[in-house]
C-alpha atoms as a PDB file:
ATOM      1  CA  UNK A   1     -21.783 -97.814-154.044  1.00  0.00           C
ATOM      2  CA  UNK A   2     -21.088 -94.039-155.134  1.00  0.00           C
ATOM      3  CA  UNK A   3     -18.179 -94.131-157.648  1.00  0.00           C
ATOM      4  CA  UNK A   4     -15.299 -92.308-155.916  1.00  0.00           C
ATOM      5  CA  UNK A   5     -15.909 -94.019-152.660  1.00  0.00           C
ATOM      6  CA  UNK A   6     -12.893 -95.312-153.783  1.00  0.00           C
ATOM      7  CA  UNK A   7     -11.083 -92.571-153.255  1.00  0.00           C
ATOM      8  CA  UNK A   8      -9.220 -92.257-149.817  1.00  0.00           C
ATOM      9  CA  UNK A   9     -11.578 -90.678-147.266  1.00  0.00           C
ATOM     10  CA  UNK A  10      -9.189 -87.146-147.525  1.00  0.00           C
ATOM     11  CA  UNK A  11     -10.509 -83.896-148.646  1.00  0.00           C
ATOM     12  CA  UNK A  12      -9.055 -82.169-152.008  1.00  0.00           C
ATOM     13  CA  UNK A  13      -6.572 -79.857-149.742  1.00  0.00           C
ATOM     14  CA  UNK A  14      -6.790 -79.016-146.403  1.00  0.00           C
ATOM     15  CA  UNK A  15      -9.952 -76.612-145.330  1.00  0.00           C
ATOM     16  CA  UNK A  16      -9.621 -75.243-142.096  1.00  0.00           C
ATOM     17  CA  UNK A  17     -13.361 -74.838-141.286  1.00  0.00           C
ATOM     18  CA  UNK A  18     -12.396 -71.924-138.546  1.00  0.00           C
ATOM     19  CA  UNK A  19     -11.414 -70.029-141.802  1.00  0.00           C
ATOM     20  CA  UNK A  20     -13.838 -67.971-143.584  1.00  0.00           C
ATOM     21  CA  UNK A  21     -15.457 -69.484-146.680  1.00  0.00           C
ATOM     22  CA  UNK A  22     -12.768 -68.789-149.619  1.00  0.00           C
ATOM     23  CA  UNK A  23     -14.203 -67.527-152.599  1.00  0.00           C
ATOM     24  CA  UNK A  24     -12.449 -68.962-156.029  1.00  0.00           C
ATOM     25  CA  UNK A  25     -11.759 -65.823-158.212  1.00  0.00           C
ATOM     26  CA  UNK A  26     -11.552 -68.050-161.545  1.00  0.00           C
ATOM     27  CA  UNK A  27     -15.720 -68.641-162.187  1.00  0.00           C
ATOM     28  CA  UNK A  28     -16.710 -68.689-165.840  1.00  0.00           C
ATOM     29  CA  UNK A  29     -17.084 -66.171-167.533  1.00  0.00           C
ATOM     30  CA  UNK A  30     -20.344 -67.584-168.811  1.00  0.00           C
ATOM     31  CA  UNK A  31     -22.766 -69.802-167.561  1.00  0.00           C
ATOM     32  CA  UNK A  32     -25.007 -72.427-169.725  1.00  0.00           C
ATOM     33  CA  UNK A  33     -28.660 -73.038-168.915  1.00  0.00           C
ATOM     34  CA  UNK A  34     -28.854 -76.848-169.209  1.00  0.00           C
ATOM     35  CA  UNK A  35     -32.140 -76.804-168.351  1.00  0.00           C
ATOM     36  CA  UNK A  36     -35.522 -75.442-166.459  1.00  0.00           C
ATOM     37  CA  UNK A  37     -38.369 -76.353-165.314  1.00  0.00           C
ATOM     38  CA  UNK A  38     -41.471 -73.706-163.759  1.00  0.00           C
ATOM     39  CA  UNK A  39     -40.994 -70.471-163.600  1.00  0.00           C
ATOM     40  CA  UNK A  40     -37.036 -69.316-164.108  1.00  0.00           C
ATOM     41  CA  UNK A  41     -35.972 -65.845-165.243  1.00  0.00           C
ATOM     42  CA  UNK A  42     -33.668 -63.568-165.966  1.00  0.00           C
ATOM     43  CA  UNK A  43     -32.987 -60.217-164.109  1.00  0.00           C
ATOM     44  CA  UNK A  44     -32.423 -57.645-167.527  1.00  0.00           C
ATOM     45  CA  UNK A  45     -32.156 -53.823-167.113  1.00  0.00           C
ATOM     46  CA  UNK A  46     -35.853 -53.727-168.543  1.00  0.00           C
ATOM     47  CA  UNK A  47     -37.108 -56.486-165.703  1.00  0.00           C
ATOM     48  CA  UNK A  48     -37.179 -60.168-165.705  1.00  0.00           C
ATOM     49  CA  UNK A  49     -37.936 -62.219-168.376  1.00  0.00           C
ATOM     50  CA  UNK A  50     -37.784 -65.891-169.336  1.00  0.00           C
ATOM     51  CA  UNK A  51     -34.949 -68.209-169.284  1.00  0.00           C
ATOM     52  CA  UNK A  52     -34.553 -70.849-171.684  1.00  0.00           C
ATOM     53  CA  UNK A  53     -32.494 -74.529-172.455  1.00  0.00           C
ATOM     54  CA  UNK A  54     -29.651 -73.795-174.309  1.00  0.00           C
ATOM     55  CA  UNK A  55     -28.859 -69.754-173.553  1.00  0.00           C
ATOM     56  CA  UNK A  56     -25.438 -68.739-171.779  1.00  0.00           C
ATOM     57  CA  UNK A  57     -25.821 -66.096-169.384  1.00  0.00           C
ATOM     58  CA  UNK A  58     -23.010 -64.085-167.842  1.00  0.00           C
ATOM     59  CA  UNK A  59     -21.075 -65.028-164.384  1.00  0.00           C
ATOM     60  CA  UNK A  60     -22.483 -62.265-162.801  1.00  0.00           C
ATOM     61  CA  UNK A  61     -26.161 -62.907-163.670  1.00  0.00           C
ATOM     62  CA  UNK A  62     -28.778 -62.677-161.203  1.00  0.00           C
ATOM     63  CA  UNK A  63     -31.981 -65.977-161.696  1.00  0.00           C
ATOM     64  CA  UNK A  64     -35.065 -65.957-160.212  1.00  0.00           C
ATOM     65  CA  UNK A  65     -37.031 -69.094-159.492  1.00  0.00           C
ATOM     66  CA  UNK A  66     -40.311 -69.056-158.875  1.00  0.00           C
ATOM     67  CA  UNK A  67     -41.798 -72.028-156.658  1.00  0.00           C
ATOM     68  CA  UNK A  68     -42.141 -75.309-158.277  1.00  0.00           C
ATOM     69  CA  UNK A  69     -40.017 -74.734-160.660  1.00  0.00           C
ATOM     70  CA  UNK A  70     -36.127 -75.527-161.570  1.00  0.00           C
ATOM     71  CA  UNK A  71     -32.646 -74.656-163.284  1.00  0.00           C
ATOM     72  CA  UNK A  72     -29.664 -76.723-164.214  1.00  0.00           C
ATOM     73  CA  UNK A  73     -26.788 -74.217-165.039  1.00  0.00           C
ATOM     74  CA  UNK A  74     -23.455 -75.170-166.303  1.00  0.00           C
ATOM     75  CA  UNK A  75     -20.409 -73.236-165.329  1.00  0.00           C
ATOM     76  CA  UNK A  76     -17.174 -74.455-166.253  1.00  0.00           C
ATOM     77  CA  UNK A  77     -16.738 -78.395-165.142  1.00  0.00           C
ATOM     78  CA  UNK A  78     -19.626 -77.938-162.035  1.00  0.00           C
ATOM     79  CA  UNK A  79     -22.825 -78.740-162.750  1.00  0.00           C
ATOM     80  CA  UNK A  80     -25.417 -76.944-160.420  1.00  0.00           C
ATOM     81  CA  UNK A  81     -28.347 -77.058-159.817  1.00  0.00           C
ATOM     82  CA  UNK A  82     -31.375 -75.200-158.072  1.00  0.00           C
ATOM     83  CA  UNK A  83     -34.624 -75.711-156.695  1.00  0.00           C
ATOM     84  CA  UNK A  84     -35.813 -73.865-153.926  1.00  0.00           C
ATOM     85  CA  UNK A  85     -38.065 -70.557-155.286  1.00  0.00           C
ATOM     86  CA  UNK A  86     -35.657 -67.383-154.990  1.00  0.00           C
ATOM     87  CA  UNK A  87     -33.360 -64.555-156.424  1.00  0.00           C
ATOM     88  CA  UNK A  88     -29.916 -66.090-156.978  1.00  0.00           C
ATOM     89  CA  UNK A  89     -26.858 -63.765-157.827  1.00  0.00           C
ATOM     90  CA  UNK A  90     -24.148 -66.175-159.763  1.00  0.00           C
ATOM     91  CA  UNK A  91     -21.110 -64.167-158.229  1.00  0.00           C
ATOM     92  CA  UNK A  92     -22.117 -65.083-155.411  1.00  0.00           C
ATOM     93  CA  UNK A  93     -23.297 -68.736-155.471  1.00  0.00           C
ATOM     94  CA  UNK A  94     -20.542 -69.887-158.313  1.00  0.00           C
ATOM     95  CA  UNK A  95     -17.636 -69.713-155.601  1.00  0.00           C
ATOM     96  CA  UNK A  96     -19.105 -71.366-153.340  1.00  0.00           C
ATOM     97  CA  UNK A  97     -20.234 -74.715-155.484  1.00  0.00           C
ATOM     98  CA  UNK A  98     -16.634 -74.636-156.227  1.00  0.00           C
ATOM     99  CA  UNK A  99     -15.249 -74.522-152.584  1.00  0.00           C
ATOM    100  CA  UNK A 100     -18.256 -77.247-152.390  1.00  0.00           C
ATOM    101  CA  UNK A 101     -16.709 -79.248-154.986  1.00  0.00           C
ATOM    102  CA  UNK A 102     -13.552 -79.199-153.304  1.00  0.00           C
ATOM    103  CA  UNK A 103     -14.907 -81.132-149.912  1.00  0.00           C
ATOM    104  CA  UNK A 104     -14.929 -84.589-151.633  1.00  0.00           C
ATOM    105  CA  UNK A 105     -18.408 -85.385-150.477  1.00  0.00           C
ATOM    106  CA  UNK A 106     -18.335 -88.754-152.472  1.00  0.00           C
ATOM    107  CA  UNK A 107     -15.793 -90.104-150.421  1.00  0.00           C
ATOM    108  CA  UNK A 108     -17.637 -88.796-146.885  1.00  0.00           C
ATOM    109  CA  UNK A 109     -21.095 -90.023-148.183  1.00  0.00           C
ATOM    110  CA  UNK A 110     -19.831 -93.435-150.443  1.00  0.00           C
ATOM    111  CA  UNK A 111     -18.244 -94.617-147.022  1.00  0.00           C
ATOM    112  CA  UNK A 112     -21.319 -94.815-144.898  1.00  0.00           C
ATOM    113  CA  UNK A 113     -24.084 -95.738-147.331  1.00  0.00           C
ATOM    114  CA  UNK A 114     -25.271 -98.644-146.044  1.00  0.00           C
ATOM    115  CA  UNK A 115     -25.939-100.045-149.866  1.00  0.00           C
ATOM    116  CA  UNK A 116     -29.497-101.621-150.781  1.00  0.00           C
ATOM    117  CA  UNK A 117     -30.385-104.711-148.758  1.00  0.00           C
ATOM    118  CA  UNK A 118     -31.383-102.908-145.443  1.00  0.00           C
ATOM    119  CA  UNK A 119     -33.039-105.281-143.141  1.00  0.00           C
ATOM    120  CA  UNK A 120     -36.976-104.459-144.168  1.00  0.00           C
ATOM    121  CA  UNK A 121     -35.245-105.092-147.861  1.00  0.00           C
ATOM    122  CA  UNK A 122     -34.326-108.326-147.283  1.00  0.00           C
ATOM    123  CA  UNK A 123     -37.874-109.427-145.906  1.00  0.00           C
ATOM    124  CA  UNK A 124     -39.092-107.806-149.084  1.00  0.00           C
ATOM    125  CA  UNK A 125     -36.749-110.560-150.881  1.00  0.00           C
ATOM    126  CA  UNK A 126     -38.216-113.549-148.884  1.00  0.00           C
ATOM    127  CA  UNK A 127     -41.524-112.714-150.288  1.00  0.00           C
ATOM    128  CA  UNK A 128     -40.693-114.034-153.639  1.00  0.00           C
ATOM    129  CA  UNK A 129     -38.257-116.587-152.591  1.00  0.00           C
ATOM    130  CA  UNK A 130     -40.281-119.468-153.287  1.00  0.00           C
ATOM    131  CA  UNK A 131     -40.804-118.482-156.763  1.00  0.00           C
ATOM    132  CA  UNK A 132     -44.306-117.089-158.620  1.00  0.00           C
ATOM    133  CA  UNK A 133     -46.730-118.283-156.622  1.00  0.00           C
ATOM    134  CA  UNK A 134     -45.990-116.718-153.642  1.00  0.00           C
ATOM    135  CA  UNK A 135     -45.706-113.512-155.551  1.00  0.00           C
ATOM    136  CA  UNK A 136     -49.196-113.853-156.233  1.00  0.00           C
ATOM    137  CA  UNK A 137     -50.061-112.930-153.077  1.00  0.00           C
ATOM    138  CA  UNK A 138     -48.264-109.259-153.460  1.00  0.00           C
ATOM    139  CA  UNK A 139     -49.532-106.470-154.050  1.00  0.00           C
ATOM    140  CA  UNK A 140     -48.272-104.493-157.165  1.00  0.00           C
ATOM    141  CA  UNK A 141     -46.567-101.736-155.770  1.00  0.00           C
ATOM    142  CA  UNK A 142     -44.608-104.217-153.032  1.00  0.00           C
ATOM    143  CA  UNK A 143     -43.827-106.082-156.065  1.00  0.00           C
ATOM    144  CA  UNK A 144     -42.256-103.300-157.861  1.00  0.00           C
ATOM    145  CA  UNK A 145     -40.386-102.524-154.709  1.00  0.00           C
ATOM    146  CA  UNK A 146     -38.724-105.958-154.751  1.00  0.00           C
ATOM    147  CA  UNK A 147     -37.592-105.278-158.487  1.00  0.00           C
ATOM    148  CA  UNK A 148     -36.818-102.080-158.062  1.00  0.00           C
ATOM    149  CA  UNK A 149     -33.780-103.055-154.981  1.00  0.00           C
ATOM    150  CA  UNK A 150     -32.721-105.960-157.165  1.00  0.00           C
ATOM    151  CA  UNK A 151     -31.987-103.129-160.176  1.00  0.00           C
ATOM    152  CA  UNK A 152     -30.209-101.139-157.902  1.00  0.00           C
ATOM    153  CA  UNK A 153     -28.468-103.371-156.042  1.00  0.00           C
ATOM    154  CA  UNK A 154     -27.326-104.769-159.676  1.00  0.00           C
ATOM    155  CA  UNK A 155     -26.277-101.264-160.514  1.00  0.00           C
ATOM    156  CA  UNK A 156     -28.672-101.007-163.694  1.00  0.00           C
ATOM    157  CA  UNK A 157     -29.817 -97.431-162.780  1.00  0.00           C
ATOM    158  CA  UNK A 158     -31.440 -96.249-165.826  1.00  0.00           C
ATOM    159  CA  UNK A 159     -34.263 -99.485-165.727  1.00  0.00           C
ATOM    160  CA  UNK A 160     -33.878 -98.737-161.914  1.00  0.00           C
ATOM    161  CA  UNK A 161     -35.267 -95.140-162.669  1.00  0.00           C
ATOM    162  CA  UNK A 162     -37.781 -95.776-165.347  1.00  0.00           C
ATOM    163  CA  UNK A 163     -39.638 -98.815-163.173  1.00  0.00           C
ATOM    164  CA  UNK A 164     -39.095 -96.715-160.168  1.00  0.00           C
ATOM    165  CA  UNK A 165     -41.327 -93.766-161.499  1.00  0.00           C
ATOM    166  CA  UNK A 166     -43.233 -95.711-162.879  1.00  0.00           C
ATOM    167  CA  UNK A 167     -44.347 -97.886-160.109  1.00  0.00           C
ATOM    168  CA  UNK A 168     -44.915 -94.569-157.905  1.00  0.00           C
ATOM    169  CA  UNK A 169     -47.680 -93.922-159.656  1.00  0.00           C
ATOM    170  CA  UNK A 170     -49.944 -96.567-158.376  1.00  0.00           C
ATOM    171  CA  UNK A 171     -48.562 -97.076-155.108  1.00  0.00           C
ATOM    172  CA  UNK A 172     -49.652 -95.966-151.399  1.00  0.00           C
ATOM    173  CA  UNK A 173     -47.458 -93.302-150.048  1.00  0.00           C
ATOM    174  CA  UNK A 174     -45.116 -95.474-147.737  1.00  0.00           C
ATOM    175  CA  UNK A 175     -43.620 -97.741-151.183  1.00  0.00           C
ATOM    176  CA  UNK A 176     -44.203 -94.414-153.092  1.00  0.00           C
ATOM    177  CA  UNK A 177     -41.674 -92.572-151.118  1.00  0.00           C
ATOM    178  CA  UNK A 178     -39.086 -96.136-151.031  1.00  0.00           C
ATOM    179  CA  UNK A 179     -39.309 -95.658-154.859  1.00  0.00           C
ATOM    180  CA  UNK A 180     -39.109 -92.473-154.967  1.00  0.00           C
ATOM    181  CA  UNK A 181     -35.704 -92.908-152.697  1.00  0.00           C
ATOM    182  CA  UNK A 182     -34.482 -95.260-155.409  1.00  0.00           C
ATOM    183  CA  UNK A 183     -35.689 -92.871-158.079  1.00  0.00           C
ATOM    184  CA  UNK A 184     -33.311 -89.932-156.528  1.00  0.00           C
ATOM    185  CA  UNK A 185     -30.379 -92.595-156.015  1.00  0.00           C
ATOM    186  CA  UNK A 186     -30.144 -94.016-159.180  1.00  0.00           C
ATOM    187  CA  UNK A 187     -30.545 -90.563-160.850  1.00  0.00           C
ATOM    188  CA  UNK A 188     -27.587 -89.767-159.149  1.00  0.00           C
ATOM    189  CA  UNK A 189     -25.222 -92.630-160.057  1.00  0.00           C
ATOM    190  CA  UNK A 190     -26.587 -92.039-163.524  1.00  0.00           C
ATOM    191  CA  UNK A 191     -25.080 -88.216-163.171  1.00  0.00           C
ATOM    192  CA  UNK A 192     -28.474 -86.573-163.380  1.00  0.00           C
ATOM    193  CA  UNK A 193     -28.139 -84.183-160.398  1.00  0.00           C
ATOM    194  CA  UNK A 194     -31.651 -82.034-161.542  1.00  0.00           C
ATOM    195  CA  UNK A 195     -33.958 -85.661-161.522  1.00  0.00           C
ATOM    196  CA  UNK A 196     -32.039 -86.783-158.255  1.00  0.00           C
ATOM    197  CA  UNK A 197     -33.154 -83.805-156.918  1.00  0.00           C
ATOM    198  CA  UNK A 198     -36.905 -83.754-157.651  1.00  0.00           C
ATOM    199  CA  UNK A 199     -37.115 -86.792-156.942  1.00  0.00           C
ATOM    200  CA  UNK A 200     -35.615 -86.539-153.557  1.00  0.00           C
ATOM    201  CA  UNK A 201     -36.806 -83.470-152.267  1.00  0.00           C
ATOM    202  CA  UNK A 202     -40.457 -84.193-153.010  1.00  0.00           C
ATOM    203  CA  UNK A 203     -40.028 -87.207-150.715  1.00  0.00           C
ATOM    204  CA  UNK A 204     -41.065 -87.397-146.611  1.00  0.00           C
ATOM    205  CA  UNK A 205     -39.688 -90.659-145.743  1.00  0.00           C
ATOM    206  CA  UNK A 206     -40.446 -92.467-142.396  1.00  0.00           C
ATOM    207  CA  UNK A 207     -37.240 -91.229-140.403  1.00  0.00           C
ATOM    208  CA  UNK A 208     -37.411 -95.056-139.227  1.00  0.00           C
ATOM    209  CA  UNK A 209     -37.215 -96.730-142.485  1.00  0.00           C
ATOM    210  CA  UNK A 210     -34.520 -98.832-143.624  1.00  0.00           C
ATOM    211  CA  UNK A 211     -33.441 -96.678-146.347  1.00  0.00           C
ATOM    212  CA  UNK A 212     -33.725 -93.066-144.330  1.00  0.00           C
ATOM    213  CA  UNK A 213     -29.987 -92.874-143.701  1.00  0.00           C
ATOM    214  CA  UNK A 214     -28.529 -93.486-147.372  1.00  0.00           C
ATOM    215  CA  UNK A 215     -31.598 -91.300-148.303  1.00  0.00           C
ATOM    216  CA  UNK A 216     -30.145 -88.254-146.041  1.00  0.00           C
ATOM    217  CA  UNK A 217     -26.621 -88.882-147.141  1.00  0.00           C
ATOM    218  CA  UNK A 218     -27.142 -88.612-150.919  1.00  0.00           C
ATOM    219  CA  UNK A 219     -29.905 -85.592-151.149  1.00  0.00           C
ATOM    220  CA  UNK A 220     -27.501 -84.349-148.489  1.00  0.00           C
ATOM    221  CA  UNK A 221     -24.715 -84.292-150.891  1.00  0.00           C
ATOM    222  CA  UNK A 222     -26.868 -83.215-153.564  1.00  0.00           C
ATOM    223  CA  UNK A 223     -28.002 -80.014-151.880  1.00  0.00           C
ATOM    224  CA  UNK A 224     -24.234 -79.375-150.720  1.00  0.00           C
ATOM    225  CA  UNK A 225     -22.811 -79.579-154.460  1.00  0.00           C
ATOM    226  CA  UNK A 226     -25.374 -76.892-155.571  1.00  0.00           C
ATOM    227  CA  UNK A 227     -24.589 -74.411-152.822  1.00  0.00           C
ATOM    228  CA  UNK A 228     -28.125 -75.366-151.414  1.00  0.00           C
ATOM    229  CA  UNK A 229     -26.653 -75.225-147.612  1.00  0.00           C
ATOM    230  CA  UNK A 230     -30.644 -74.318-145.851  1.00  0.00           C
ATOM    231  CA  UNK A 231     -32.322 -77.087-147.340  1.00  0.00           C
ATOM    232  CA  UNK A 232     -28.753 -79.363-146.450  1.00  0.00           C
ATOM    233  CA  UNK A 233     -28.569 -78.176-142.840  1.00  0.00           C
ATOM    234  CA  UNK A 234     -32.413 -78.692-142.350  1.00  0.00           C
ATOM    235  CA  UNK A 235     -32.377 -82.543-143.728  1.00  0.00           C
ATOM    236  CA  UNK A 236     -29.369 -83.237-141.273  1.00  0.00           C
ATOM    237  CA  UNK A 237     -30.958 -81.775-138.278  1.00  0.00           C
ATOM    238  CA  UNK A 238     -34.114 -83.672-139.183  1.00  0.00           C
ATOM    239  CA  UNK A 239     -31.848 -87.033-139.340  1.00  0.00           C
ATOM    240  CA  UNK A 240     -29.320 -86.032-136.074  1.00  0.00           C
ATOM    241  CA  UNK A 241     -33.192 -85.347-133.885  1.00  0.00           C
ATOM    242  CA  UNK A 242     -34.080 -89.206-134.996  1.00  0.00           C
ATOM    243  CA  UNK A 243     -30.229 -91.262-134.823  1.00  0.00           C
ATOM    244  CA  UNK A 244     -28.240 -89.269-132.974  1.00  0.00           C
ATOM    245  CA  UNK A 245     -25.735 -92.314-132.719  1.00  0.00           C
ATOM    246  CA  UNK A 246     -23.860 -94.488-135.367  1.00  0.00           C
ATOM    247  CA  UNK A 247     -21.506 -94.478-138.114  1.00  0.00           C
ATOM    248  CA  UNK A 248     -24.503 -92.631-140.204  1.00  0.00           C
ATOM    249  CA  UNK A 249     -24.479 -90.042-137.751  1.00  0.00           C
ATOM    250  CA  UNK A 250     -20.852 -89.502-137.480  1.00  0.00           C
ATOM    251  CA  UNK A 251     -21.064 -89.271-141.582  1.00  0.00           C
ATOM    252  CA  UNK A 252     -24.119 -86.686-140.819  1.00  0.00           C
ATOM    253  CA  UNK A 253     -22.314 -84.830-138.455  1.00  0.00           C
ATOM    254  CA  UNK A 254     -19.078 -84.090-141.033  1.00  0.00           C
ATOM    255  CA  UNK A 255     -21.903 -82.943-143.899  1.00  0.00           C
ATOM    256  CA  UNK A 256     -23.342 -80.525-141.665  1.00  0.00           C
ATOM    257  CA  UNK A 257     -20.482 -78.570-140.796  1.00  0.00           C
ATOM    258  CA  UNK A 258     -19.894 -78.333-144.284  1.00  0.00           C
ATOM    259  CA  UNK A 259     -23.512 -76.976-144.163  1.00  0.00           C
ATOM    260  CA  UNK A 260     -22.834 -74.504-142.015  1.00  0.00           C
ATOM    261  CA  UNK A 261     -19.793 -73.468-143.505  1.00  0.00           C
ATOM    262  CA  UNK A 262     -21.308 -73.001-146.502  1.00  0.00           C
ATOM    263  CA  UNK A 263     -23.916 -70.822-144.299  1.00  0.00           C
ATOM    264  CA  UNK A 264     -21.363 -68.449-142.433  1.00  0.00           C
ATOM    265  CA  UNK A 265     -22.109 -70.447-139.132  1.00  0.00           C
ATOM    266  CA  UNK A 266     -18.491 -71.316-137.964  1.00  0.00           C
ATOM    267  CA  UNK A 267     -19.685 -72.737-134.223  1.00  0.00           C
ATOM    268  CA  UNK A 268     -22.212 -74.734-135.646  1.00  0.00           C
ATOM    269  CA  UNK A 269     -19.545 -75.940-138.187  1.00  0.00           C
ATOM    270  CA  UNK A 270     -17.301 -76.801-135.224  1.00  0.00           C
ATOM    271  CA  UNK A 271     -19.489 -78.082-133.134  1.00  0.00           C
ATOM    272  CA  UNK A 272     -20.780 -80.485-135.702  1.00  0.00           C
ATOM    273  CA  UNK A 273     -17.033 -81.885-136.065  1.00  0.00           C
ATOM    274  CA  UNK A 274     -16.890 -82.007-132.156  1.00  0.00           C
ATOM    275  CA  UNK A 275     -19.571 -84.063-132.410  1.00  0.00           C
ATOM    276  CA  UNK A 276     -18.013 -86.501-134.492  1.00  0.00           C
ATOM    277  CA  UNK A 277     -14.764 -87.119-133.574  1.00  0.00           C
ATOM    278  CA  UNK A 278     -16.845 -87.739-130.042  1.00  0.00           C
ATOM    279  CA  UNK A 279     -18.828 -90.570-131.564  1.00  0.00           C
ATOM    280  CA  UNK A 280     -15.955 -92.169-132.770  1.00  0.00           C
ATOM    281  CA  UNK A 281     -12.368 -90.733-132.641  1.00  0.00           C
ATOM    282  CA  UNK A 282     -10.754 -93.741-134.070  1.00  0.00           C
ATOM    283  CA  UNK A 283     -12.680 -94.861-136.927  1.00  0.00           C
ATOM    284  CA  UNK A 284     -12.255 -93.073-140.068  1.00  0.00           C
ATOM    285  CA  UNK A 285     -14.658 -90.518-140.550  1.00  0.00           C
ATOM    286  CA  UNK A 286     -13.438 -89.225-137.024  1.00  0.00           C
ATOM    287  CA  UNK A 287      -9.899 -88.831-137.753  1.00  0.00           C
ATOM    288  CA  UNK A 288     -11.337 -86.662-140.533  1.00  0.00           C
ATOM    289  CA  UNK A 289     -13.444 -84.498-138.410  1.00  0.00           C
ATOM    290  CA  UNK A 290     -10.349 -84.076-136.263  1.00  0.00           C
ATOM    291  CA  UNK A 291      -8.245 -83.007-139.321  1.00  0.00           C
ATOM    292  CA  UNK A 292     -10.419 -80.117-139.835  1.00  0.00           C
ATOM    293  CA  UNK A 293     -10.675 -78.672-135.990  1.00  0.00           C
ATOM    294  CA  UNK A 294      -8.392 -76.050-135.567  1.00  0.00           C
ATOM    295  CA  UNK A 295      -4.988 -77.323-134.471  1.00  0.00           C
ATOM    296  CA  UNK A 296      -6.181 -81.045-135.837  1.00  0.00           C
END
C-alpha cells in the first residue's frame, strides 16, 4: 500500500478548485539536474546546448526535451520529473509541482488501490499451488509473473524491480506490460519517480486487466506530481471511457479535476468533482470531492 495512505484522506489546506491555480512565489533559486536521459538541453543566450547529471541551473531556466528522452530536476524538497519531448520554462512549471505537492495525492490514490492479488492474480497463484511439478507446465514469463506479485505483495520492491525487467524481456506483450505495471509500481514505493515513469508510460495495458485501475492511479499520480497535467488528464479519460462506475472511478474522478486544474480548465475540474460526489456522496472520497465544490 502507498506509504502515506495512512494519512487521513484531507488535502494539505483547503483548495478551492473554482480559484485560479496559485502560484508559490518561494521556488529555488536553483535547480539540480539529477539526471537525463535522450536529448535534454539548455536554452543559453548563444542557443541550446547539452544538459548534464550533476549541473544546477537557475529557477528561471528554460529545458528542452527532445523525444525519447528524459530529466529529473531537483528544486528544493520536490523532485520532478519530465518526459514528454518539449520546451519547459521552470518559472512556470516549479509553482505548479508545488501547488501539486500540496493535493496529497498519496492519500487520494493509497485509498483505492486495490493492492496485488486482483482476481486473474490469484488464478496465477493456483498454478503453482501444488508445488514444482505443476510449475513445470508454465511458461517462463507466466512464471515470472507469479514471482513477481508475490515480491510485491511482500513489499520487497527493489528484487520486485530487477526480476520485473528482467522477465520483460522474454515475455509476450500481455505479461510484458503486467511486469512492466509492477516495474512502474515498485519504482515508485522505492522513491524512483524517473524509472516509475518509463516504465509506466511505455506501457498499453488491456483496459480490462486486473491490474488497469491501480495502474491508472499511480502513473496518474506520477504525471500530477511533475506538473505533467496532458498526459494525466488523457490516462483518466482513457480509464473513465472503460469503468465509468466504482470506488476506482470515484478516486479517478478527484485526480482529474486536479488535472484540469493544473490545465486552466475550471468546468472540467468541477465537473469531474460533480461526478464524484454523484457516485458516492457518502463514502469517503465523496465527502472530499464535496469539500472542494464551491460552497462544500
Amino acid at each position: 500500500m502507498w506509504p502515506e495512505s495512512r494519512c487521513p484522506l484531507a488535502l494539505a489546506g483547503t483548495l478551492a478548485l473554482a480559484s485560479a491555480l496559485a502560484l508559490s512565489s518561494s521556488a529555488a533559486a536553483q535547480v539540480l539536474i539529477d539526471y537525463v536521459e535522450g536529448e535534454v538541453e539548455l536554452e543559453e543566450e548563444r542557443g541550446w546546448r547539452e544538459l548534464f547529471i550533476g549541473e544546477e541551473v537557475s529557477a528561471s531556466a528554460r529545458i528542452r526535451l527532445d523525444n525519447h528522452s528524459l530529466a529529473q530536476l531537483g528544486a528544493g524538497d520536490s523532485t520532478i520529473t519530465l518526459t514528454r519531448r518539449g520546451v519547459y520554462a521552470l518559472a512556470d512549471l516549479l509553482p505548479k509541482v508545488q501547488v501539486a505537492r500540496q493535493w496529497n495525492l498519496a492519500a487520494v490514490v493509497g485509498s483505492k488501490l486495490t493492492g496485488l492479488t486482483t482476481e486473474r492474480q490469484k488464478e496465477g497463484a493456483v498454478f503453482g499451488v501444488r508445488g514444482d511439478d505443476e510449475l513445470m507446465w508454465m511458461d517462463d514469463g507466466t512464471s515470472s509473473i507469479v514471482e513477481v506479485r508475490r515480491l510485491n505483495e511482500d513489499g520487497e520492491y527493489a528484487q520486485t524491480l530487477q526480476l520485473a525487467v528482467e522477465s520483460a524481456e522474454f515475455a509476450f506483450d500481455e505479461e510484458a506490460d503486467e511486469l512492466g505495471y509492477h516495474a512502474m509500481y515498485a519504482a515508485a514505493l522505492l522513491g524512483d519517480p524517473a524509472t516509475a515513469l518509463r516504465h509506466g508510460a511505455a506501457l498499453d495495458p488491456d483496459p480490462l486487466s486486473g491490474y488497469y485501475a491501480d495502474y491508472v492511479l499511480v502513473l496518474g499520480k506520477l504525471f500530477l506530481e511533475s506538473a505533467g497535467f496532458v498526459e494525466a488528464a488523457g490516462l483518466f479519460d482513457d480509464y473513465l471511457l472503460f469503468h465509468p462506475q466504482g470506488a476506482s472511478a470515484q478516486a479517478v474522478h478527484v485526480l482529474a479535476s486536479f488535472a484540469s486544474q493544473g490545465l486552466g480548465d475550471q468546468e472540467a475540474a468541477l465537473s469531474h468533482l460533480r461526478s464524484a460526489v454523484a457516485l458516492a456522496p457518502e463514502s469517503e472520497t465523496g465527502v472530499l470531492a464535496q469539500s472542494l465544490l464551491p460552497g462544500g
